[in-house]
Each structure stands twice: as C-alpha cells, then as structure tokens.
N, C-alpha and C. Protein backbone atom coordinates (compact mmCIF):
# COMPACT_ATOMS: atom_id res chain seq x y z
N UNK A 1 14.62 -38.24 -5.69
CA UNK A 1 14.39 -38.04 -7.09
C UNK A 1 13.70 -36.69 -7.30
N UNK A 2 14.22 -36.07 -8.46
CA UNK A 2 14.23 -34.59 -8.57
C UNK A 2 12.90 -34.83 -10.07
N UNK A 3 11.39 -34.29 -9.36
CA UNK A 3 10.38 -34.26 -10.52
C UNK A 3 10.36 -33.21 -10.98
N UNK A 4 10.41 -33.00 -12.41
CA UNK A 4 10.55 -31.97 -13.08
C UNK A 4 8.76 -31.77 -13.74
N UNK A 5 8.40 -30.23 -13.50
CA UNK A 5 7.59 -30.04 -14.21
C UNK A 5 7.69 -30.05 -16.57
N UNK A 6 5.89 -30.72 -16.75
CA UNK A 6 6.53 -31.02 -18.16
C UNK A 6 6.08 -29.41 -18.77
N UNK A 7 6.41 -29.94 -19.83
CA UNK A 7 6.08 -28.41 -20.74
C UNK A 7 5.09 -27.96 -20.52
N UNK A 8 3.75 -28.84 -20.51
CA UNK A 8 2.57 -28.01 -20.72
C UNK A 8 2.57 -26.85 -19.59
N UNK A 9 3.22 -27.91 -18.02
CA UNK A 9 3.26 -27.03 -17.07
C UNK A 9 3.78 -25.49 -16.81
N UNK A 10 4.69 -25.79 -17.23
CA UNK A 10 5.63 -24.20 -17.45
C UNK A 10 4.93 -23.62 -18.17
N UNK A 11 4.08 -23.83 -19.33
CA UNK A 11 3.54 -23.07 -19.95
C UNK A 11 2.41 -22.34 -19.68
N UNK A 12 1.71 -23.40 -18.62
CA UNK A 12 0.45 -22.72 -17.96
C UNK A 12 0.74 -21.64 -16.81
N UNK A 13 2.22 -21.48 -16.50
CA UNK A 13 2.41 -21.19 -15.70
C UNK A 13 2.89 -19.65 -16.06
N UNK A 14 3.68 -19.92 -17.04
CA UNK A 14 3.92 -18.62 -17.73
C UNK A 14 2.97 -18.12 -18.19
N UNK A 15 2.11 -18.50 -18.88
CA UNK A 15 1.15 -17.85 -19.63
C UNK A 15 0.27 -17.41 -18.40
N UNK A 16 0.05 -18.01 -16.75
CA UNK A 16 -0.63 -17.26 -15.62
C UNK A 16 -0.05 -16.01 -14.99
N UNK A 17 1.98 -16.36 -15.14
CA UNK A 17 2.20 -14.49 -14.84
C UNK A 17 2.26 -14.09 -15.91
N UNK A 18 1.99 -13.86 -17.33
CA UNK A 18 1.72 -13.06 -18.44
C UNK A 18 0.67 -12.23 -17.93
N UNK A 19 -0.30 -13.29 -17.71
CA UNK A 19 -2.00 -12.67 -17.41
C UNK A 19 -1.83 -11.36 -16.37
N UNK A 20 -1.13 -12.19 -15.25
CA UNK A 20 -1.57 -11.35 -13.86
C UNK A 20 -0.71 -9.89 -14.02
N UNK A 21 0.59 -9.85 -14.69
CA UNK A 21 1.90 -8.76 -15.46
C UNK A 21 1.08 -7.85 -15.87
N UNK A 22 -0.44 -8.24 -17.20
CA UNK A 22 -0.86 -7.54 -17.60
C UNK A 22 -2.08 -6.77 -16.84
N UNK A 23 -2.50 -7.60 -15.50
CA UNK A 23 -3.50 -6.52 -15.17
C UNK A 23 -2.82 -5.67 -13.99
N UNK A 24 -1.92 -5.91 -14.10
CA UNK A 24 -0.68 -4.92 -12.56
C UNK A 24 -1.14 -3.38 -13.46
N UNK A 25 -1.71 -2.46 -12.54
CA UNK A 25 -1.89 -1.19 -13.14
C UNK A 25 0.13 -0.43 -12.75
N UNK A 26 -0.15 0.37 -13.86
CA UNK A 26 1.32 0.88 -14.13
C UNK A 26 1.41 2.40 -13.19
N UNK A 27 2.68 1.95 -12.28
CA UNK A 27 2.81 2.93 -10.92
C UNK A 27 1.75 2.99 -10.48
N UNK A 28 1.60 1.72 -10.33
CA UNK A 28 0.50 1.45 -8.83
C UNK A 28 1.15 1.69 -7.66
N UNK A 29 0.26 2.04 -6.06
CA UNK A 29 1.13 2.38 -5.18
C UNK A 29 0.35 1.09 -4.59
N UNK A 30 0.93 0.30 -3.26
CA UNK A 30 0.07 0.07 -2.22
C UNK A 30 0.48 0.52 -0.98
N UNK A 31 -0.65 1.23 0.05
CA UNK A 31 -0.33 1.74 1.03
C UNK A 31 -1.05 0.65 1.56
N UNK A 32 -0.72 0.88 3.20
CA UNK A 32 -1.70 -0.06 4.10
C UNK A 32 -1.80 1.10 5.74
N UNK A 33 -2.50 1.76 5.99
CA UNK A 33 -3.29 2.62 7.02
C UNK A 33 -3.16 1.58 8.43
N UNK A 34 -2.30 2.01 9.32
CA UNK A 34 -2.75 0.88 10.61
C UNK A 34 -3.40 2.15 11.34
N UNK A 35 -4.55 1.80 12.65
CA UNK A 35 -5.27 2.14 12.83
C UNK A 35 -5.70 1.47 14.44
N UNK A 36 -5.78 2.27 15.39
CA UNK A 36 -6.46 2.22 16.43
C UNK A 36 -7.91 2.70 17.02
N UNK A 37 -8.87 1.16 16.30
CA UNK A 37 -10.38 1.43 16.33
C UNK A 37 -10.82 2.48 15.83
N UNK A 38 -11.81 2.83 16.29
CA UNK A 38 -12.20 4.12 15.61
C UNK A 38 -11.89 5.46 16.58
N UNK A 39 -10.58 5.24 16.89
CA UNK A 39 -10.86 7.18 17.16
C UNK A 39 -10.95 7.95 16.28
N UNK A 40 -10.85 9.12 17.28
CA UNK A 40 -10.78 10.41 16.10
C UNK A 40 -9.95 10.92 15.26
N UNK A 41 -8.55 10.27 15.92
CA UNK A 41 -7.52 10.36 14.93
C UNK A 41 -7.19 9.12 13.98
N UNK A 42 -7.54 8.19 13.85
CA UNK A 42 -8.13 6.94 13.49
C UNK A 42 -8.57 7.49 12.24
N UNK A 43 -10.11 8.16 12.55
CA UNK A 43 -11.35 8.09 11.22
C UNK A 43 -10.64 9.75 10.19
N UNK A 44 -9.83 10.25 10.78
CA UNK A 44 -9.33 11.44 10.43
C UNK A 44 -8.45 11.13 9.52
N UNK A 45 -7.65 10.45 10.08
CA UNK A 45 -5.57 9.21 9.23
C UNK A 45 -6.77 9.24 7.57
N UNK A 46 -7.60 8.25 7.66
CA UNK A 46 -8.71 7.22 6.39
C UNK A 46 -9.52 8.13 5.84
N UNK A 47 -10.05 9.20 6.28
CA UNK A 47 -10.83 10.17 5.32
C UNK A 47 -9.73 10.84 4.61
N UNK A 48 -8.38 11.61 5.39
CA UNK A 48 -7.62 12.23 4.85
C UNK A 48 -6.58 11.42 3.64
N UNK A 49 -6.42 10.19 4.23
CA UNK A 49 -5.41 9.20 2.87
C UNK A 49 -6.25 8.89 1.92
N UNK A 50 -7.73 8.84 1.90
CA UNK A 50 -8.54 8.45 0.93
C UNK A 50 -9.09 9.60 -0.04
N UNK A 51 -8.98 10.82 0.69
CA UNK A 51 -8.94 11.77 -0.30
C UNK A 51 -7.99 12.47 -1.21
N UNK A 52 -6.67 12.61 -0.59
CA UNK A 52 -5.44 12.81 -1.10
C UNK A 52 -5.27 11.11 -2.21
N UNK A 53 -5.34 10.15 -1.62
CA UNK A 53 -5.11 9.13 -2.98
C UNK A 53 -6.09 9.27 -3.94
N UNK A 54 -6.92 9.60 -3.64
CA UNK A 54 -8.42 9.59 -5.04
C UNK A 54 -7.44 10.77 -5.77
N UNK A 55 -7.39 12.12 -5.46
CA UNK A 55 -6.95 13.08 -5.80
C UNK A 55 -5.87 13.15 -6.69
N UNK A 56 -4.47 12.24 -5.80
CA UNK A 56 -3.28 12.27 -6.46
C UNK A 56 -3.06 11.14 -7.55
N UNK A 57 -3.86 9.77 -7.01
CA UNK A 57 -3.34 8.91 -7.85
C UNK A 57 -5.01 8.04 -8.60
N UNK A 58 -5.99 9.02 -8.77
CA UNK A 58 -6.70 8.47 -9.33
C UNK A 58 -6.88 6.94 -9.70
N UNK A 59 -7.17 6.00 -8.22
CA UNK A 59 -7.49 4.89 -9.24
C UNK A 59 -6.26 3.61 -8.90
N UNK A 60 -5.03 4.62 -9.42
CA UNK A 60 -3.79 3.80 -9.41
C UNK A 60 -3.27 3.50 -8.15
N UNK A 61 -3.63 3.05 -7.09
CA UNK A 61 -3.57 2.73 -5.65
C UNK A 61 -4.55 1.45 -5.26
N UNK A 62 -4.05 0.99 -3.72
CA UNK A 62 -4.33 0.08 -3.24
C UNK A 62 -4.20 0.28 -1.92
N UNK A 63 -5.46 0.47 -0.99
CA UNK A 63 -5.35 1.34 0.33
C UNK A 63 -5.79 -0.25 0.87
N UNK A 64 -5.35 -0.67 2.01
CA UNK A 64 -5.58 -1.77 3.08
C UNK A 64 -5.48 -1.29 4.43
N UNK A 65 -6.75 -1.22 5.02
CA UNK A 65 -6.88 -0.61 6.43
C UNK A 65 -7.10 -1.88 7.61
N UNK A 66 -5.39 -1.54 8.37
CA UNK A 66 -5.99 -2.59 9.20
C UNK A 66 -5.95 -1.68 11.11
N UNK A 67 -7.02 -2.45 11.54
CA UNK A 67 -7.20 -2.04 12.71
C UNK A 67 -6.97 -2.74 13.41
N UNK A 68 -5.60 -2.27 14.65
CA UNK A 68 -4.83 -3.16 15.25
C UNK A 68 -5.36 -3.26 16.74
N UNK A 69 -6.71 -3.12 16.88
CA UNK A 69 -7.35 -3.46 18.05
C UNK A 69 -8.11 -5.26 17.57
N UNK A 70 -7.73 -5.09 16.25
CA UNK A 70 -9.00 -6.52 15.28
C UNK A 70 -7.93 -7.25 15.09
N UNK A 71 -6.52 -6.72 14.72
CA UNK A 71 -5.62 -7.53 14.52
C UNK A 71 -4.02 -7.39 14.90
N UNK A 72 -4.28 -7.70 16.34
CA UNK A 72 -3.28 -7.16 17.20
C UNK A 72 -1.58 -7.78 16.43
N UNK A 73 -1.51 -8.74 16.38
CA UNK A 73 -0.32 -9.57 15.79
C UNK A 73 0.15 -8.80 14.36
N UNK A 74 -0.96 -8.33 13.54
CA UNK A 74 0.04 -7.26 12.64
C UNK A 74 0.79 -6.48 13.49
N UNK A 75 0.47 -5.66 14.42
CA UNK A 75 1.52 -4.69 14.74
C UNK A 75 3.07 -5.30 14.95
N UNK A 76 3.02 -6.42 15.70
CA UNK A 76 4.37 -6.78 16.22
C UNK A 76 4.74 -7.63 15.09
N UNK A 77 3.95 -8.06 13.76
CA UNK A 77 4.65 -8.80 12.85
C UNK A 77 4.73 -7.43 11.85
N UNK A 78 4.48 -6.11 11.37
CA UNK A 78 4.62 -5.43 10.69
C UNK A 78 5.76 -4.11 11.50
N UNK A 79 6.05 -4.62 12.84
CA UNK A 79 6.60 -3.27 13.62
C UNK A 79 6.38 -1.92 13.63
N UNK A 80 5.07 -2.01 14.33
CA UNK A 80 3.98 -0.99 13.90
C UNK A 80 4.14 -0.48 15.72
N UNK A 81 4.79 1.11 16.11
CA UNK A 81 4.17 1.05 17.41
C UNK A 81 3.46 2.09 17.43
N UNK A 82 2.86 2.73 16.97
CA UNK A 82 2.31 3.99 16.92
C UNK A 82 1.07 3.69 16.17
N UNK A 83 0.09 4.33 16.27
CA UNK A 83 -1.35 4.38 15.18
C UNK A 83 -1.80 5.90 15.46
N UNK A 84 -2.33 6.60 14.42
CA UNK A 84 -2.54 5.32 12.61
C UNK A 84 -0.59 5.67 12.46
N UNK A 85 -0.76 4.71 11.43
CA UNK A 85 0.75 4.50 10.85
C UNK A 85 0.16 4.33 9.37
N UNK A 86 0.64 5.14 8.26
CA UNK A 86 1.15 5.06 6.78
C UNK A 86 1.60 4.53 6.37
N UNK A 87 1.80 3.32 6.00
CA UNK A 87 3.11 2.65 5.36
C UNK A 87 2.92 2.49 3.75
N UNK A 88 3.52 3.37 3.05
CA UNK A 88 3.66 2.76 1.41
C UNK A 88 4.25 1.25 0.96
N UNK A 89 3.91 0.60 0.46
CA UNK A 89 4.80 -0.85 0.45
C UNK A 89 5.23 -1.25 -1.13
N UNK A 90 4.52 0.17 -1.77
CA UNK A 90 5.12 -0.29 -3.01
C UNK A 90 4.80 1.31 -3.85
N UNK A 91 5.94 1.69 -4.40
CA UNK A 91 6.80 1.20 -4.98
C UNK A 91 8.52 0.94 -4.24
N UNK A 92 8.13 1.79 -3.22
CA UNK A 92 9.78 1.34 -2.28
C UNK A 92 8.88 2.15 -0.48
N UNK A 93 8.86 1.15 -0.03
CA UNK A 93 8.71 1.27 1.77
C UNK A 93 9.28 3.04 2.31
N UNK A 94 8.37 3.02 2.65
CA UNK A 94 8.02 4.41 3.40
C UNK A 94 7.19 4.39 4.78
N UNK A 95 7.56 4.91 6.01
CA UNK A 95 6.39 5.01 6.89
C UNK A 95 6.51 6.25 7.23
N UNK A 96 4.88 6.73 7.60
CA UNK A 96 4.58 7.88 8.22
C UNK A 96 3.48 7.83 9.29
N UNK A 97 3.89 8.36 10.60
CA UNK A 97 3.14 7.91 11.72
C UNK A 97 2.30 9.31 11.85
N UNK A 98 1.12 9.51 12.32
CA UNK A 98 0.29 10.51 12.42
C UNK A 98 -0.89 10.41 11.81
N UNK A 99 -1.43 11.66 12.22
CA UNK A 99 -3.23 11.59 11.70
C UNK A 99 -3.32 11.88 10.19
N UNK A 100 -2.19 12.38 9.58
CA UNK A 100 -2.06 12.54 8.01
C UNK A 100 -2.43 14.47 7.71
N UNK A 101 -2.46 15.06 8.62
CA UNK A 101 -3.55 16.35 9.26
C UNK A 101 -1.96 17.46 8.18
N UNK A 102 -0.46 16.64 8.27
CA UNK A 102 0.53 17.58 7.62
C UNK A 102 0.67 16.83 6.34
N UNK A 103 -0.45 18.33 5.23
CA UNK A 103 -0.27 17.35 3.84
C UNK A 103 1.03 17.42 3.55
N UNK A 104 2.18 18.34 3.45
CA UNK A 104 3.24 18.13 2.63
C UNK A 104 4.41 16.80 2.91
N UNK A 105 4.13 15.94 4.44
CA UNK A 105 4.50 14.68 4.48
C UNK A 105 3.84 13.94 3.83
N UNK A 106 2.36 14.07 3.96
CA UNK A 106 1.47 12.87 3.67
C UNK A 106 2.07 13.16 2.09
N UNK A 107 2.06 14.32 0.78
CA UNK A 107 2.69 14.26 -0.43
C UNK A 107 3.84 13.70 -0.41
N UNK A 108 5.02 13.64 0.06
CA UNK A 108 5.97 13.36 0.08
C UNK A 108 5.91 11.56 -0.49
N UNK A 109 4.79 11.02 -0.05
CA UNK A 109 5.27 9.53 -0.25
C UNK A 109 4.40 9.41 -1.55
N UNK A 110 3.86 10.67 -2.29
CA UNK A 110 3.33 10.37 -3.53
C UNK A 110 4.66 10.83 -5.28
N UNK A 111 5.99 10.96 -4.34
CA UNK A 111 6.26 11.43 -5.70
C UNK A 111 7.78 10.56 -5.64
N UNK A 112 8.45 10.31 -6.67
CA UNK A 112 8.93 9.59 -7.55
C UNK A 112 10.26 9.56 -6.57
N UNK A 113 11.39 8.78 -6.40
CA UNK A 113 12.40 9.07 -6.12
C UNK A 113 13.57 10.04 -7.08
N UNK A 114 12.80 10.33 -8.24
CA UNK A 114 13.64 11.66 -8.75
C UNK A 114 12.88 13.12 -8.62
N UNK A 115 11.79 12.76 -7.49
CA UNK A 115 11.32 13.99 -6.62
C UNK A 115 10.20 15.06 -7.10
N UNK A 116 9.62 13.80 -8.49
CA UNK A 116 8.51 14.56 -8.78
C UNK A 116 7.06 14.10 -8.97
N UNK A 117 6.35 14.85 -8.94
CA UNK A 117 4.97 13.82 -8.31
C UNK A 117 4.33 12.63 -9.01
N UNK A 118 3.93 11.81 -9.02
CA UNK A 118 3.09 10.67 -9.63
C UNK A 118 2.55 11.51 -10.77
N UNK A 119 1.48 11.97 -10.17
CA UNK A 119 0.56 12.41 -11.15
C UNK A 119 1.05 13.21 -12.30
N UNK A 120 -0.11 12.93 -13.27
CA UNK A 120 0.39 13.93 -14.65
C UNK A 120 -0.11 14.99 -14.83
C-alpha cells in the first residue's frame, strides 16, 4: 500500500525549499581544498584560495578544507590523487591540482562559462 503524503505535508515541505531557495546566495561558488596536513604547500594551496576568493567573490563562496591525512577515505571516495587539489563543485566541476602559486589557473575557475569573470 502506496501512503501518500496529505496536504498540509507538501505544503510544509514546499514552503521548507521556498525558505532554503531564498537563502542560496546568487552565483555562489563551492570549492572544497584537499590537503596533505600541514605542509608547506598545504598552508600555501589555503592562504592563496582564501585570498583570491575574499578578493574575487566577496562573500559569495563556500571554501571546505579537507585534510586527507584526517580523512583518508575522501580521497578514494572523491578521486583525489594528488594534494592540495582545487575542486570547484558548483557552479559546474572543475579540478586544479597544485599549490595555487599560478594565479591565472587558479582565475580560470572564477569566471563564467561565457569566459568572463564573476565579479562585477
């Protein structure tokens, strides 16, 4: 037997992605930084993506740093073999492996697929 949710339900439900629709900031990015402990090319990847995102996208970003010495199973569930690794995951998947040290790659994953930058 097939239970169907009643009205009120759908309604609470809609009216919860209304809510969450409206606090999604507009061309938000999320990146996620993988990371091997703290080296030097490690703390270099996270100062350099955290200043270029403050810079380029004021605000409108979502940086998640994971360190794949803390959480080994991301790498082989995200297919991560290299660190640090870049990965944009939104608005369309991008990776970039390195210390982030060549800005005109590290820009590259800040501008639009009609090739022009986020920012205004």
């Amino acid at each position: 037997m097939i239970k169907r949710r009643s009205t009120s339900d759908r309604a609470a439900t809609q009216k919860a992605f209304e809510k969450a629709a409206a606090r999604r900031k507009p061309d938000a990015h999320l990146f996620r930084l993988y990371i091997a402990g703290g080296s030097e090319r490690s703390l270099r990847a996270v100062k350099r993506i955290k200043e270029i995102c403050e810079r380029e996208l004021e605000g409108l970003y979502t940086l998640e740093i994971i360190d794949l010495y803390q959480q080994p199973a991301r790498a082989i569930a995200d297919q991560i073999v290299a660190a640090p690794t870049l990965v944009r995951r939104l608005p369309e998947p991008i990776r970039l492996v390195g210390d982030l040290s060549d800005e005109e790659k590290v820009m590259s994953l800040f501008r639009s697929r009609s090739g022009r930058s986020v920012k205004k």
